[in-house]
N, C-alpha and C. Protein backbone atom coordinates (compact mmCIF):
# COMPACT_ATOMS: atom_id res chain seq x y z
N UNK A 1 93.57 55.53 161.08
CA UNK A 1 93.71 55.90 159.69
C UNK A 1 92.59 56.84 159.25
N UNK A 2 91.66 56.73 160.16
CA UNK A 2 90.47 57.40 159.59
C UNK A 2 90.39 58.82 159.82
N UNK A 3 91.29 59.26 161.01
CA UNK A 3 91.49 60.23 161.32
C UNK A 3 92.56 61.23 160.61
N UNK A 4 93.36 60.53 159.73
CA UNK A 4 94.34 61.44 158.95
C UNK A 4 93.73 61.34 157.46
N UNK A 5 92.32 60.33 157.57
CA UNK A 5 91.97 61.09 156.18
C UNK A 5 90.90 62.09 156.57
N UNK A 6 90.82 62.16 157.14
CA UNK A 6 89.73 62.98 158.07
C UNK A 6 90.44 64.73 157.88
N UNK A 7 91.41 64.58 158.76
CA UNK A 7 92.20 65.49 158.63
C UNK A 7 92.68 66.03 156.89
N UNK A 8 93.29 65.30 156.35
CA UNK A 8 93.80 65.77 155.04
C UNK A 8 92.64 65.85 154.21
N UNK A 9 91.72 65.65 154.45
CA UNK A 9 90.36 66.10 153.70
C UNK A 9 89.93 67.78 154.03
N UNK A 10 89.96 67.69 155.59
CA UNK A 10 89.74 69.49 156.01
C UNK A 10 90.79 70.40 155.55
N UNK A 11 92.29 69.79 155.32
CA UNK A 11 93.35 70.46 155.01
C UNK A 11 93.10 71.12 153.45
N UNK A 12 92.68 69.88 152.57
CA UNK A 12 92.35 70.28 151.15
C UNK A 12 91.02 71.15 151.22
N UNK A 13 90.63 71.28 152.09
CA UNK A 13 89.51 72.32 151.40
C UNK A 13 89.58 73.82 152.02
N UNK A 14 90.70 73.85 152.94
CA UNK A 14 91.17 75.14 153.28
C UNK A 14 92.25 75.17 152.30
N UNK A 15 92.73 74.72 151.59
CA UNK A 15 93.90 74.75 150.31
C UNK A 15 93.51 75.13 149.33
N UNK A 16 91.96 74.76 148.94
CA UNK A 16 91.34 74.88 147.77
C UNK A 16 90.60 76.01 147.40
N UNK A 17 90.36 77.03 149.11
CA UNK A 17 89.55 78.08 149.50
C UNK A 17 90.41 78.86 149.02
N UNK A 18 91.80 79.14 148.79
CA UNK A 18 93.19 79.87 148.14
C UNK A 18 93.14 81.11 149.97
N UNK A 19 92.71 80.82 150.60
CA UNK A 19 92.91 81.79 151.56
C UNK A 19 94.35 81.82 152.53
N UNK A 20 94.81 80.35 152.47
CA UNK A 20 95.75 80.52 153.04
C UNK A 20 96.54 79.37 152.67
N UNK A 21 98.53 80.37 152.82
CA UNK A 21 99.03 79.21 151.66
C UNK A 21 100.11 78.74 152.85
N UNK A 22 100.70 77.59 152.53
CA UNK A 22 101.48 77.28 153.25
C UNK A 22 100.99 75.84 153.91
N UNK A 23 101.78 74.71 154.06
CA UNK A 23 101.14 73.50 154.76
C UNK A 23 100.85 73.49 156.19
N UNK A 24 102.21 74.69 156.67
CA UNK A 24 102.18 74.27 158.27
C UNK A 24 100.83 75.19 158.77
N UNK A 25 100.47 76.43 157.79
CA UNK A 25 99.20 77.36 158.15
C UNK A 25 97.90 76.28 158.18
N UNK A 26 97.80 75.56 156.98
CA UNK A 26 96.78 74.90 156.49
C UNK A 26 96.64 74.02 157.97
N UNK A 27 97.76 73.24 158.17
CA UNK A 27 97.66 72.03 158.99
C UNK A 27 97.46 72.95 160.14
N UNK A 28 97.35 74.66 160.57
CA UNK A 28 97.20 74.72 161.84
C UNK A 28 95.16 75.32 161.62
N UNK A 29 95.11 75.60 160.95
CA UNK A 29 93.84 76.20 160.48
C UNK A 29 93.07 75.12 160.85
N UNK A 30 93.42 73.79 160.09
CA UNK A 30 92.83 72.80 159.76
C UNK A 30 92.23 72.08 161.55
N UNK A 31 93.35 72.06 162.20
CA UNK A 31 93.17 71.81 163.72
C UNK A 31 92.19 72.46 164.40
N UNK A 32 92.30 73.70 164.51
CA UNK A 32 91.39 74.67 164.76
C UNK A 32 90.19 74.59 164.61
N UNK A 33 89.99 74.17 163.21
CA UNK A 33 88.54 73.88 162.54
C UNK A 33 87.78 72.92 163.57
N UNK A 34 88.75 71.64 163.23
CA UNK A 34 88.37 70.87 163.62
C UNK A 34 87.57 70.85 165.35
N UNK A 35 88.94 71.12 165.81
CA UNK A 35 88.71 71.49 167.38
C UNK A 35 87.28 72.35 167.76
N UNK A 36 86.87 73.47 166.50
CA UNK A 36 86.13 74.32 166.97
C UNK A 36 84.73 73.29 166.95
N UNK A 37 84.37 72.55 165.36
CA UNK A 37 83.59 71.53 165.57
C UNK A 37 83.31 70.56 166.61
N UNK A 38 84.30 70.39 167.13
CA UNK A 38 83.95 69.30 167.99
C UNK A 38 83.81 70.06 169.24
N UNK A 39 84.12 71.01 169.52
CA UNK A 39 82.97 71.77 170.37
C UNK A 39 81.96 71.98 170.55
N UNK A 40 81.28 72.31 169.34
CA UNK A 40 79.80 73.02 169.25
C UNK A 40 78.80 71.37 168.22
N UNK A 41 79.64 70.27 168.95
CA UNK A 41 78.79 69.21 168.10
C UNK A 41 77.86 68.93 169.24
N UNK A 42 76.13 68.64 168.95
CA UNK A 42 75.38 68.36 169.76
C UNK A 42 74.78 67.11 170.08
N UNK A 43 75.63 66.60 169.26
CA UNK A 43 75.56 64.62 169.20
C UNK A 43 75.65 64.09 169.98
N UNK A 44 76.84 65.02 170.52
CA UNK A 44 77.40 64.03 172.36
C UNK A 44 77.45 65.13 173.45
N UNK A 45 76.35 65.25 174.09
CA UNK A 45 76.58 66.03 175.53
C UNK A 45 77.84 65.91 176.38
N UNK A 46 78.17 64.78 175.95
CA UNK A 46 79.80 64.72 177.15
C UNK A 46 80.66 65.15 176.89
N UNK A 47 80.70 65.95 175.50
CA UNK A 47 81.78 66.42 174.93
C UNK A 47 81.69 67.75 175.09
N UNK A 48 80.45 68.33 175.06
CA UNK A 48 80.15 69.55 174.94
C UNK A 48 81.29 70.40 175.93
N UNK A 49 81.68 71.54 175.88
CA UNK A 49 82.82 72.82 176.02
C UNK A 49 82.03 73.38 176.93
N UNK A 50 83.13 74.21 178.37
CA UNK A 50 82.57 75.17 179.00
C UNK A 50 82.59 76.51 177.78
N UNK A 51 81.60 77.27 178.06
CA UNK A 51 81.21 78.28 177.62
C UNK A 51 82.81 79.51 177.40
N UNK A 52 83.84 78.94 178.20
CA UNK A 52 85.04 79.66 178.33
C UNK A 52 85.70 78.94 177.88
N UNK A 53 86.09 77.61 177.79
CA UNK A 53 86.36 76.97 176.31
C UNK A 53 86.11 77.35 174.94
N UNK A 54 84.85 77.42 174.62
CA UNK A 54 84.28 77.78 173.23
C UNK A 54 85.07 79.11 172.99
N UNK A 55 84.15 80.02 174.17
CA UNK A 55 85.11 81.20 173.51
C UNK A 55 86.61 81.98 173.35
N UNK A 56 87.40 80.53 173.93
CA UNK A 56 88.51 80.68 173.54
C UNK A 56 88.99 80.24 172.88
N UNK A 57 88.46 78.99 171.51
CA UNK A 57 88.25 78.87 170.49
C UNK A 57 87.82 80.08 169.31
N UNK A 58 86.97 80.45 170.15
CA UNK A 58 86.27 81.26 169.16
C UNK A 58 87.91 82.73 168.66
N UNK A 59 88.79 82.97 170.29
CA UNK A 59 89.12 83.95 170.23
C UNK A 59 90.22 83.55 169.52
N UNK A 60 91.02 82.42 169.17
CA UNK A 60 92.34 82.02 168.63
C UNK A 60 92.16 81.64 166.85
N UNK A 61 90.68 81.55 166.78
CA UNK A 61 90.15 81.60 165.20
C UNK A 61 89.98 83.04 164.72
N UNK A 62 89.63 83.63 165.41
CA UNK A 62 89.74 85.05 164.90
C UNK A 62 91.53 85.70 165.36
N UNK A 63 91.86 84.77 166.27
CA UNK A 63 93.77 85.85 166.21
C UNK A 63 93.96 85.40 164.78
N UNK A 64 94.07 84.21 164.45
CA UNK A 64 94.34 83.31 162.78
C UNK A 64 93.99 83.72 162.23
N UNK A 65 93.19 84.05 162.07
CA UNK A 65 92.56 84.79 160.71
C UNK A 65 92.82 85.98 160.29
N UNK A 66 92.71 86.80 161.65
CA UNK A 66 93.63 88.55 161.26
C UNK A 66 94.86 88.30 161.19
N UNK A 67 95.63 87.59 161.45
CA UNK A 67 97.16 87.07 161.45
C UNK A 67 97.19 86.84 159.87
N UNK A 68 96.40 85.64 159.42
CA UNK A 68 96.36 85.22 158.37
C UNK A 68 96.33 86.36 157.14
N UNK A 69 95.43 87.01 157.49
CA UNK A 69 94.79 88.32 156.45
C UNK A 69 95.61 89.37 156.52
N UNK A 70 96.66 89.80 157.67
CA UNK A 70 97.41 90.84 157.43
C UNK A 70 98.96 89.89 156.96
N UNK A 71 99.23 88.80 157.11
CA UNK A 71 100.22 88.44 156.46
C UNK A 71 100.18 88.33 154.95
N UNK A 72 99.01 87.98 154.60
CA UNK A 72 98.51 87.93 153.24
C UNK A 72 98.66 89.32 152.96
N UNK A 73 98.28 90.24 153.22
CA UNK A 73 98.06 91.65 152.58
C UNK A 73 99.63 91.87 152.97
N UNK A 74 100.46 91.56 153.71
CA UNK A 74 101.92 92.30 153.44
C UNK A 74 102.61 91.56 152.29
N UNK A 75 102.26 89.94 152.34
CA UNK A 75 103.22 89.16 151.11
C UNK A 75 102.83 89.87 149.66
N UNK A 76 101.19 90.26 149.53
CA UNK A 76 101.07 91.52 148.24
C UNK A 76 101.97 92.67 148.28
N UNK A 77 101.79 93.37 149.55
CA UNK A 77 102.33 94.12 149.06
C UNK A 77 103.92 94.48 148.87
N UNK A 78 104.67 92.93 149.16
CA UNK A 78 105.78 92.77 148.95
C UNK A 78 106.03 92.41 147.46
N UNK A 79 105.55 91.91 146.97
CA UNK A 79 105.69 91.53 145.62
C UNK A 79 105.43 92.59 144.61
């Protein structure tokens, strides 16, 4: 249980950022986030990411985001 308030807590504050609309975006953003954190957490060495892990985190947060930002800039300029 702790984990879906966990989750719907990161969801609302990428909801609240107005950057990106949509639940299934939010809920994939929101994963991402998460995932990227628990990569780069230094609490637990056993968890820690190969270096080609991370940065393929790093590279699917930035596809999202230009994805995100040019879908956004076409739904303007559809309206």
């Amino acid at each position: 249980m702790s984990a879906a308030r966990y989750l719907d807590g990161k969801m609302r504050e990428i909801r609240s950022s107005g950057k990106v609309i949509g639940a299934d975006r939010i809920a994939v953003m929101a994963a991402l986030n998460i995932t990227h954190d628990l990569l780069h957490r230094q609490e637990r060495p056993d968890v820690q990411a190969s270096a080609t892990t991370r940065e393929q985190v790093r590279d699917l947060l930035e596809r999202v985001d230009l994805v995100l930002a040019t879908d956004s800039d076409t739904s303007k300029a559809d309206s």
